[in-house]
Protein backbone atom coordinates (compact mmCIF):
# COMPACT_ATOMS: atom_id res chain seq x y z
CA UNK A 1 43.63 33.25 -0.06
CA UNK A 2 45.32 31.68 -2.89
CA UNK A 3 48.21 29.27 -2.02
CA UNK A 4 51.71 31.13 -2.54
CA UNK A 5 52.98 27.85 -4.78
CA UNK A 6 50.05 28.43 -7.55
CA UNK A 7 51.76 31.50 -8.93
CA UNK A 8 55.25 29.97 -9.26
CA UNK A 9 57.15 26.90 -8.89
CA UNK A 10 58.48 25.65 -5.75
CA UNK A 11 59.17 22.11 -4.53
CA UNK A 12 56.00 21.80 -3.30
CA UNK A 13 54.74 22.36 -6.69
CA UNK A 14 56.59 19.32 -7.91
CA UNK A 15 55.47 17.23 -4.69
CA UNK A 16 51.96 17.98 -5.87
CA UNK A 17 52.43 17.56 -9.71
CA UNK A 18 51.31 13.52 -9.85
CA UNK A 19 47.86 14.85 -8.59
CA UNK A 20 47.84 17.90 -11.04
CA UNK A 21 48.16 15.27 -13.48
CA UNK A 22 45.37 13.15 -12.29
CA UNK A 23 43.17 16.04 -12.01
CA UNK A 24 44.03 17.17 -15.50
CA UNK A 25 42.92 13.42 -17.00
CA UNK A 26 39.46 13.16 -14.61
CA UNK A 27 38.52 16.77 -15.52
CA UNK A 28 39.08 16.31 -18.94
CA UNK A 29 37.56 13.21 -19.37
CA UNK A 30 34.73 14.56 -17.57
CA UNK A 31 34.85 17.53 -19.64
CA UNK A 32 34.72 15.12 -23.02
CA UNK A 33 32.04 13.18 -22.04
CA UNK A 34 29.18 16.12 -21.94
CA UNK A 35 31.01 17.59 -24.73
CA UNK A 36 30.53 14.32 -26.86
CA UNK A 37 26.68 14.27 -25.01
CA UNK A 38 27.56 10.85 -23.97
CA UNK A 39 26.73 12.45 -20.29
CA UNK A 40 23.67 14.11 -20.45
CA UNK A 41 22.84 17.95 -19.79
CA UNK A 42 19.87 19.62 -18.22
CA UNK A 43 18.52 21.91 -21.22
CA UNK A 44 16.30 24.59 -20.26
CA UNK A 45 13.43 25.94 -22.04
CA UNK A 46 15.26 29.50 -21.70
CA UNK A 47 18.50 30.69 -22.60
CA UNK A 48 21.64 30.15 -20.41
CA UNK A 49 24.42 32.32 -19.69
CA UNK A 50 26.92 30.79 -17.53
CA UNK A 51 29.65 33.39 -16.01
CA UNK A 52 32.85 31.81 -14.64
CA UNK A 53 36.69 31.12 -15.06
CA UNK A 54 39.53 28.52 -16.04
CA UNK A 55 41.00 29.16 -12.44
CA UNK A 56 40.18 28.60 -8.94
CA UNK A 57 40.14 31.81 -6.72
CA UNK A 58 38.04 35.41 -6.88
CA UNK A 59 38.09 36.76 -10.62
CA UNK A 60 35.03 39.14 -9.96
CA UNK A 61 32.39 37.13 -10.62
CA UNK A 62 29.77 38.33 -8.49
CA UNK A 63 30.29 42.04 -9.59
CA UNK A 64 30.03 41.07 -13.45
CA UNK A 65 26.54 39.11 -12.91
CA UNK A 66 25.15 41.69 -11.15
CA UNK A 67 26.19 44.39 -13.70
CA UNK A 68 25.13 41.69 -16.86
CA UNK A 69 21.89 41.29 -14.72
CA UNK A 70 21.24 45.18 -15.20
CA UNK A 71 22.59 45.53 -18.32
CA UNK A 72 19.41 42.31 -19.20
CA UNK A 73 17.12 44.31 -17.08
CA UNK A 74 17.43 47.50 -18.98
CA UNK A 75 17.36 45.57 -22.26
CA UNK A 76 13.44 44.02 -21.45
CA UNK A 77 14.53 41.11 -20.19
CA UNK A 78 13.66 39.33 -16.89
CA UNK A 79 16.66 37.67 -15.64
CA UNK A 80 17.04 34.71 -13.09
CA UNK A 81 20.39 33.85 -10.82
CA UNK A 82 21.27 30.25 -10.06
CA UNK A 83 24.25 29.57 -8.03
CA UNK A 84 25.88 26.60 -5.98
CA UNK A 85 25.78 28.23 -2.30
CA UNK A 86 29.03 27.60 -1.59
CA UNK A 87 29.16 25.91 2.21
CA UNK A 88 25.28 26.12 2.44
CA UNK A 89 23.65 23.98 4.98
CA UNK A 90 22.25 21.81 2.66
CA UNK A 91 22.21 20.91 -0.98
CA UNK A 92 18.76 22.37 -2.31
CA UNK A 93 17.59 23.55 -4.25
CA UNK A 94 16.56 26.99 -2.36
CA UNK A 95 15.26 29.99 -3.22
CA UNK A 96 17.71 32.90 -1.69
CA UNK A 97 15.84 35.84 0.03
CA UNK A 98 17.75 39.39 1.30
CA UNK A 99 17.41 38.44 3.97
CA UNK A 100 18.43 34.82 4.25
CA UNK A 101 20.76 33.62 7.37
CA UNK A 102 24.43 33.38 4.99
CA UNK A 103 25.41 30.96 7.13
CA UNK A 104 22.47 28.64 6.01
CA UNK A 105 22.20 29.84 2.01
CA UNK A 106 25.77 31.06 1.67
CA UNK A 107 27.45 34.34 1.60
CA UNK A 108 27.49 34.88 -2.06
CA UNK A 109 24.01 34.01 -2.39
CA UNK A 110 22.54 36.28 -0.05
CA UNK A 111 24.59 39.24 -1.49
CA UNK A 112 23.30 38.53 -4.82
CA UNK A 113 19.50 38.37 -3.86
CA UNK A 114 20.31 42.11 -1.65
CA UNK A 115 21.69 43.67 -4.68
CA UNK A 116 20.82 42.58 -7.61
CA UNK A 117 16.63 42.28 -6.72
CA UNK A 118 16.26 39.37 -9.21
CA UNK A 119 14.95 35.95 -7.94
CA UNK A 120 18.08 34.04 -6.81
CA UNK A 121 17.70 30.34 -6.41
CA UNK A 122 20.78 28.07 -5.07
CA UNK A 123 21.64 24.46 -5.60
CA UNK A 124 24.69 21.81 -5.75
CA UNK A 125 22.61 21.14 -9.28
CA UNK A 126 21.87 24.15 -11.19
CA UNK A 127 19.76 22.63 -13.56
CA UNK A 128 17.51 21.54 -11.03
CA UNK A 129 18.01 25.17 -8.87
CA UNK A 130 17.15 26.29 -12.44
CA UNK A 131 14.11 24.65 -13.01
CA UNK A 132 12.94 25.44 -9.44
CA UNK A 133 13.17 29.19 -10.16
CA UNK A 134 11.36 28.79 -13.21
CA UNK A 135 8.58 27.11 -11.63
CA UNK A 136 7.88 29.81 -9.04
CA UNK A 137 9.02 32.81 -11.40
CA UNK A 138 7.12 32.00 -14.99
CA UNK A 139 7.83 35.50 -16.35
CA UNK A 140 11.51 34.35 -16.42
CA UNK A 141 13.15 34.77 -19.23
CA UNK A 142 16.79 33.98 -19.25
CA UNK A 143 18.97 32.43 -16.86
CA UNK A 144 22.44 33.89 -15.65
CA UNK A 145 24.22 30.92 -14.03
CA UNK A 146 27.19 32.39 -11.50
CA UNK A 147 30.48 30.39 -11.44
CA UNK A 148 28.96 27.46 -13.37
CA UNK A 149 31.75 27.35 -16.37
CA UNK A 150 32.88 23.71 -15.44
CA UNK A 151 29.22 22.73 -14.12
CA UNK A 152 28.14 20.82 -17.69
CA UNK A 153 25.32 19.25 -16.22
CA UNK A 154 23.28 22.05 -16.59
CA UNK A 155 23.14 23.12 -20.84
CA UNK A 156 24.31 26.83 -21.74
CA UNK A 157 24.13 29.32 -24.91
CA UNK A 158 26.51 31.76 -23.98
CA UNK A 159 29.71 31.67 -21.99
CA UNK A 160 31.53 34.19 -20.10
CA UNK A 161 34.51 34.06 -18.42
CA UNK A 162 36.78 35.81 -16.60
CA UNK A 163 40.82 36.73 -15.44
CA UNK A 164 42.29 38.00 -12.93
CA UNK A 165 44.60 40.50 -14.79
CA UNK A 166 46.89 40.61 -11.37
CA UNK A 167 47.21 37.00 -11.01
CA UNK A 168 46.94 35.61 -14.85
CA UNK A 169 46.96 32.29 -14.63
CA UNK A 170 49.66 32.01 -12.00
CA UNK A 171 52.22 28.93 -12.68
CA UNK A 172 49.83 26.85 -15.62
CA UNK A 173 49.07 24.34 -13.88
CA UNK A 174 46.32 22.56 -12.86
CA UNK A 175 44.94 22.20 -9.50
CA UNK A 176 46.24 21.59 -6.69
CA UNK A 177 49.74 22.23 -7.81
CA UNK A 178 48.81 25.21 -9.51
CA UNK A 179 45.25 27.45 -9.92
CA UNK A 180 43.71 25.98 -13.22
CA UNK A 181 40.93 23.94 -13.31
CA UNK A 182 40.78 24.05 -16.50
CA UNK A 183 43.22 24.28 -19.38
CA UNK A 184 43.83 27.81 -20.67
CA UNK A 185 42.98 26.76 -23.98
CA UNK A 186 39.40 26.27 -22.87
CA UNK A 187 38.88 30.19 -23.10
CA UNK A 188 38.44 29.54 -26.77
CA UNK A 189 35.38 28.00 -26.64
CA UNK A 190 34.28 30.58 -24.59
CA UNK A 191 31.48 33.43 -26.05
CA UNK A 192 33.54 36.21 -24.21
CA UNK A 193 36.30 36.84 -22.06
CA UNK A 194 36.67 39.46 -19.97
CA UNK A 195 40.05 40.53 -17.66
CA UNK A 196 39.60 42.25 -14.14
CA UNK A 197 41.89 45.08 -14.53
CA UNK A 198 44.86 45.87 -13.47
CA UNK A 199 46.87 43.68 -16.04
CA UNK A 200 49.76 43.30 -14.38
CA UNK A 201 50.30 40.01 -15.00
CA UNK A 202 51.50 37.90 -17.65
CA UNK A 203 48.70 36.31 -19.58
CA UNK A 204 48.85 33.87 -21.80
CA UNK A 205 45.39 34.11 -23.73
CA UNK A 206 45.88 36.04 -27.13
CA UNK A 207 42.06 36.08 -27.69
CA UNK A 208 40.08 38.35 -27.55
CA UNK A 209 39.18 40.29 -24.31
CA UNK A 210 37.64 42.97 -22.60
CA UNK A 211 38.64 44.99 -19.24
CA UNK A 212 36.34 45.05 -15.96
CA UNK A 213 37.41 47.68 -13.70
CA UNK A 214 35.46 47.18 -10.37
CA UNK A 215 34.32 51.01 -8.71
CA UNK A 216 33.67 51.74 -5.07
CA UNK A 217 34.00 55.22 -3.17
CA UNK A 218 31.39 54.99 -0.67
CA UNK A 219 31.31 53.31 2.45
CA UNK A 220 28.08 51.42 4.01
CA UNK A 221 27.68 51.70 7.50
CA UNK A 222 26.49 47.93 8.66
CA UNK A 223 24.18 48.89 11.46
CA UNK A 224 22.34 51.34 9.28
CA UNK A 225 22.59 50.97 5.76
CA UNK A 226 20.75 54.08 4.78
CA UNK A 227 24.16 55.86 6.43
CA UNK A 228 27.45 55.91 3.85
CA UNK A 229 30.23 58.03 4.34
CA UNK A 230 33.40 59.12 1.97
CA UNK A 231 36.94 58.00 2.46
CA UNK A 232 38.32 61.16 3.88
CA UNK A 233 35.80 60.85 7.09
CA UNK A 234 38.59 57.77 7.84
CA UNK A 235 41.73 59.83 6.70
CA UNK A 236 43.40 60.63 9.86
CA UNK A 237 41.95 57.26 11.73
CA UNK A 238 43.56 53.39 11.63
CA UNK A 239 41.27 51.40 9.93
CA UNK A 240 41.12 47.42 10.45
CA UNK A 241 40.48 45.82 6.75
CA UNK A 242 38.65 42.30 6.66
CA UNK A 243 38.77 39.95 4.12
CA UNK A 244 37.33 36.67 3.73
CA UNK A 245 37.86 36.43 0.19
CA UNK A 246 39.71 34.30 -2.14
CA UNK A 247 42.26 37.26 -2.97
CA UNK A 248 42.63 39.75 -0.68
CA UNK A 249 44.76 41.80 -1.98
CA UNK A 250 42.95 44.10 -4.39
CA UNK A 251 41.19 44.71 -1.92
CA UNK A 252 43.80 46.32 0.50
CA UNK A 253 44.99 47.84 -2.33
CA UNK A 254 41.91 49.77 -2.92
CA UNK A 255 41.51 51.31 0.45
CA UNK A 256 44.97 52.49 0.56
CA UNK A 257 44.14 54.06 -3.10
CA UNK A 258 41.46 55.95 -1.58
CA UNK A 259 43.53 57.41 0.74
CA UNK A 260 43.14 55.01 4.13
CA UNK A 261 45.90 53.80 6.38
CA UNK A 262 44.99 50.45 7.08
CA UNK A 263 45.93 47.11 9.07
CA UNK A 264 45.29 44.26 7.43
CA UNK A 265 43.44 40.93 7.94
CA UNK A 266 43.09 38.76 5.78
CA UNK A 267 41.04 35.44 6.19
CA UNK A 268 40.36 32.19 4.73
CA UNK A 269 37.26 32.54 1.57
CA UNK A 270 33.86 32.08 3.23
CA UNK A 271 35.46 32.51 6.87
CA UNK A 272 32.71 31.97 8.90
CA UNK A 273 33.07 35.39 10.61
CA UNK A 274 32.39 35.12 14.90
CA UNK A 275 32.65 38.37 16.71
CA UNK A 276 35.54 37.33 18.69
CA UNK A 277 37.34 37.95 15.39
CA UNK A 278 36.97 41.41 15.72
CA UNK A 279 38.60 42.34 18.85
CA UNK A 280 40.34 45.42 17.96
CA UNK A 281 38.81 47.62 20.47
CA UNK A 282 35.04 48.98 21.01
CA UNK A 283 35.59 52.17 19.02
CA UNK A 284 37.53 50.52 15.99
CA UNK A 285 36.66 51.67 12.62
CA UNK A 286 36.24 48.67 11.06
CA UNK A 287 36.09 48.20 6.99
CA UNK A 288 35.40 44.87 4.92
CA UNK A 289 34.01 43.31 1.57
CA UNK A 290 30.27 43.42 1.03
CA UNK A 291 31.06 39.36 0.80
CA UNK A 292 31.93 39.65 4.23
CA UNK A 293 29.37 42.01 5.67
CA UNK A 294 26.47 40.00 4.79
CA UNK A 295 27.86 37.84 7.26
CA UNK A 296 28.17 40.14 10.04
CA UNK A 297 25.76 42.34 10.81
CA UNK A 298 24.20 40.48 13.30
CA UNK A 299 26.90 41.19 15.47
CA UNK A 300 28.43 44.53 14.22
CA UNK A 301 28.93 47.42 15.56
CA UNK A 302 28.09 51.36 14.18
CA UNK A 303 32.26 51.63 13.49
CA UNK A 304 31.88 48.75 10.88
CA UNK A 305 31.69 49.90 7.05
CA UNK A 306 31.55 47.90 3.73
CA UNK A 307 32.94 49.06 0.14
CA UNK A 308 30.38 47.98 -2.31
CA UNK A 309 31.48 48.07 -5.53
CA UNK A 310 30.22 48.00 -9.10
CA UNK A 311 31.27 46.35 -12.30
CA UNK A 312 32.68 49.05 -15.49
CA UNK A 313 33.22 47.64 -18.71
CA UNK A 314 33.21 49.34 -22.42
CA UNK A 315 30.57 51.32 -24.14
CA UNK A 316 28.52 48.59 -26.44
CA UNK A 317 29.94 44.98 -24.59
CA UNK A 318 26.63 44.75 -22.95
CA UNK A 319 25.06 45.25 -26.76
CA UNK A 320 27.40 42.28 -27.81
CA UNK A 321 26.00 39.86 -25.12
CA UNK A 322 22.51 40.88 -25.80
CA UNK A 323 22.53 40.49 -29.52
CA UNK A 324 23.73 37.16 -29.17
CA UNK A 325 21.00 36.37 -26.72
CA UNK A 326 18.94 37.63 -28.97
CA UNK A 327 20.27 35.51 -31.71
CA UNK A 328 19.56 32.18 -29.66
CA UNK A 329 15.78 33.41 -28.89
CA UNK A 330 15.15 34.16 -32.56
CA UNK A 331 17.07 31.39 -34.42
C-alpha cells in the first residue's frame, strides 16, 4: 500500500526531503548518462516497447500489456514479455511458465505467462531476459518490456506510460518523501500516456492522454477455474476481500460497485500469502486480485474467487501504437 505521506505533506515528508533530494540528483544523473549514451544500452535486433510510470505504486500495468499484447497479436505480430520478477528467487534470466511456483518466478510473472499465452521471460536485466527469449523463441518479433520505463539499460522505440487518475502524482515529490521516481516532466518524452480512470485526482500533465478503464464481472473460482460465477451469487453473503497490491483501494471499490458487502484486508504488495492468513472460517467466501490468486491456490479452498479483469481503452489507440511500430520496422 502506498505510504499515507506520498499524497500530501506532513512532517514526515519534510524529515524525508534531504533523501528526496539525493534521489532526485542520483536518478537524474543516472538518467543523463544513457541519455547522453555515455552508459551504454542493450539494443535489440527487434523493436522495444517499454510500458511503465513516473511513480512508484500499481498504475495498471499488467492489465495494459496484456491488452497491447492482444491488440500486437491480432495485428500479425508475435510479441515477447520481459519483466524483472519482482522478489524472485534469483536474478535470471528465466523463462516464466503457467505454471511456475510465484514464489520462485514472482507473482506478476506467472500471471502474465497464464493469461496472456506469449513467451514470458524474467530477469533483474531485461536486455539480457530479452535476448534469452529471443534465443529460444526466433519467430519473435517485438518485445513488450513491463514496468521497464526507468530500466535504460535495455534500448526502447516506443514508450508507454501510465497514471493513476485516483492518485495523480500524489504530493510531487520524489521518492521516498513522496511517489515519483521520476520527474513529471519526463512524460514528455514519452510515445503515449495513458490515465487509469477514474480521474479524480489532480494531475498535473497537460499532454496528451488517453483513459484505461479496467473491466471485471466474473468471478474465478480458485480450485476449479473452469467454474465462474456472477456477483449477485455473493449478494446476501459477507465476503472477505484480499489484497496484496500496491493500491488497494480500487479494488474494494470495485466489489462494492458490483453490489458485494465486503470486509476488507488489505496487505503489503507481493505479500507472500500463507494460509494462516486466511482464517476467517472454513465456509468463508473469500475474494482477491488475480495478482494474489496465483499465489494461493495451492492452499485454497472452493469458497475462494478471483476478479480478473481486462484493459478498455478508445477505438483506434491500439492503431496509433501499431503504426508507429510499424514506422520503426520500415524506416
Amino acid at each position: 500500500m502506498s505510504p499515507g505521506h506520498w499524497q500530501r505533506v506532513t512532517g514526515l515528508t519534510l524529515v524525508l526531503l534531504p533523501f528526496a533530494a539525493l534521489f532526485a540528483l542520483v536518478s537524474g544523473l543516472r538518467r543523463g548518462l544513457f541519455r547522453f549514451g555515455l552508459l551504454p544500452a542493450n539494443r535489440l535486433p527487434i523493436p522495444v516497447i517499454v510500458v511503465g510510470n513516473v511513480t512508484a505504486g500499481g498504475t495498471g500495468k499488467t492489465p495494459f500489456v496484456l491488452w497491447l499484447v492482444r491488440q500486437l497479436q491480432e495485428q500479425g505480430c508475435h510479441p515477447g514479455i520481459v519483466t524483472r520478477g519482482y522478489r524472485a528467487s534469483d536474478a535470471g534470466p528465466a523463462a516464466v511458465a503457467a505454471d511456475d511456483d510465484p514464489t520462485r518466478a514472482g507473482d506478476e510473472p506467472v500471471l502474465l505467462a497464464r493469461r496472456s499465452g506469449v513467451p514470458v521471460w524474467r530477469g533483474v536485466d531485461r536486455g539480457r531476459a530479452a535476448r534469452a527469449l529471443l534465443a529460444a523463441h526466433r519467430d519473435c518479433d517485438v518485445i513488450v518490456s513491463d514496468d521497464g520505463l526507468q530500466h535504460y539499460r535495455l534500448a526502447r522505440d516506443i514508450e508507454v506510460a501510465l497514471i493513476d487518475g485516483a492518485r495523480g502524482f500524489g504530493n510531487g515529490l520524489p521518492l521516498p518523501a513522496g511517489p515519483l521516481r521520476e520527474p513529471v516532466s519526463r512524460l514528455s518524452r514519452c510515445d503515449f500516456v495513458v490515465v487509469k480512470a477514474p480521474r479524480t485526482a489532480s494531475i498535473a500533465w497537460n499532454g496528451a492522454a488517453v483513459d484505461m478503464n479496467l473491466q471485471g464481472t466474473r468471478f474465478v473460482n480458485l480450485v476449479d477455474p473452469e467454474s465462474s460465477t456472477g456477483p449477485e451469487q455473493m449478494a446476501d453473503r459477507e465476503v472477505h476481500a484480499v489484497a496484496g497490491i500496491g493500491e488497494p483501494k480500487p479494488f474494494f471499490a470495485t466489489l462494492r460497485a458490483l453490489g458485494l458487502t465486503i470486509v476488507e484486508h488489505p496487505f503489503p504488495d507481493h505479500h507472500r500469502f500463507v494460509a494462516t492468513d486466511f482464517e476467517f472460517g472454513a465456509d468463508a467466501i473469500v475474494v482477491m486480485t488475480e495478482k494474489d490468486a496465483v499465489k494461493c491456490r495451492s492452499f485454497a479452498s472452493r469458497t475462494w474467487w478471483t476478479l480478473p479483469v481486462d484493459a478498455e481503452l478508445p477505438t483506434g489507440f491500439a492503431a496509433r501504437i501499431v503504426a508507429a511500430l510499424e514506422r520503426i520496422k520500415k524506416p
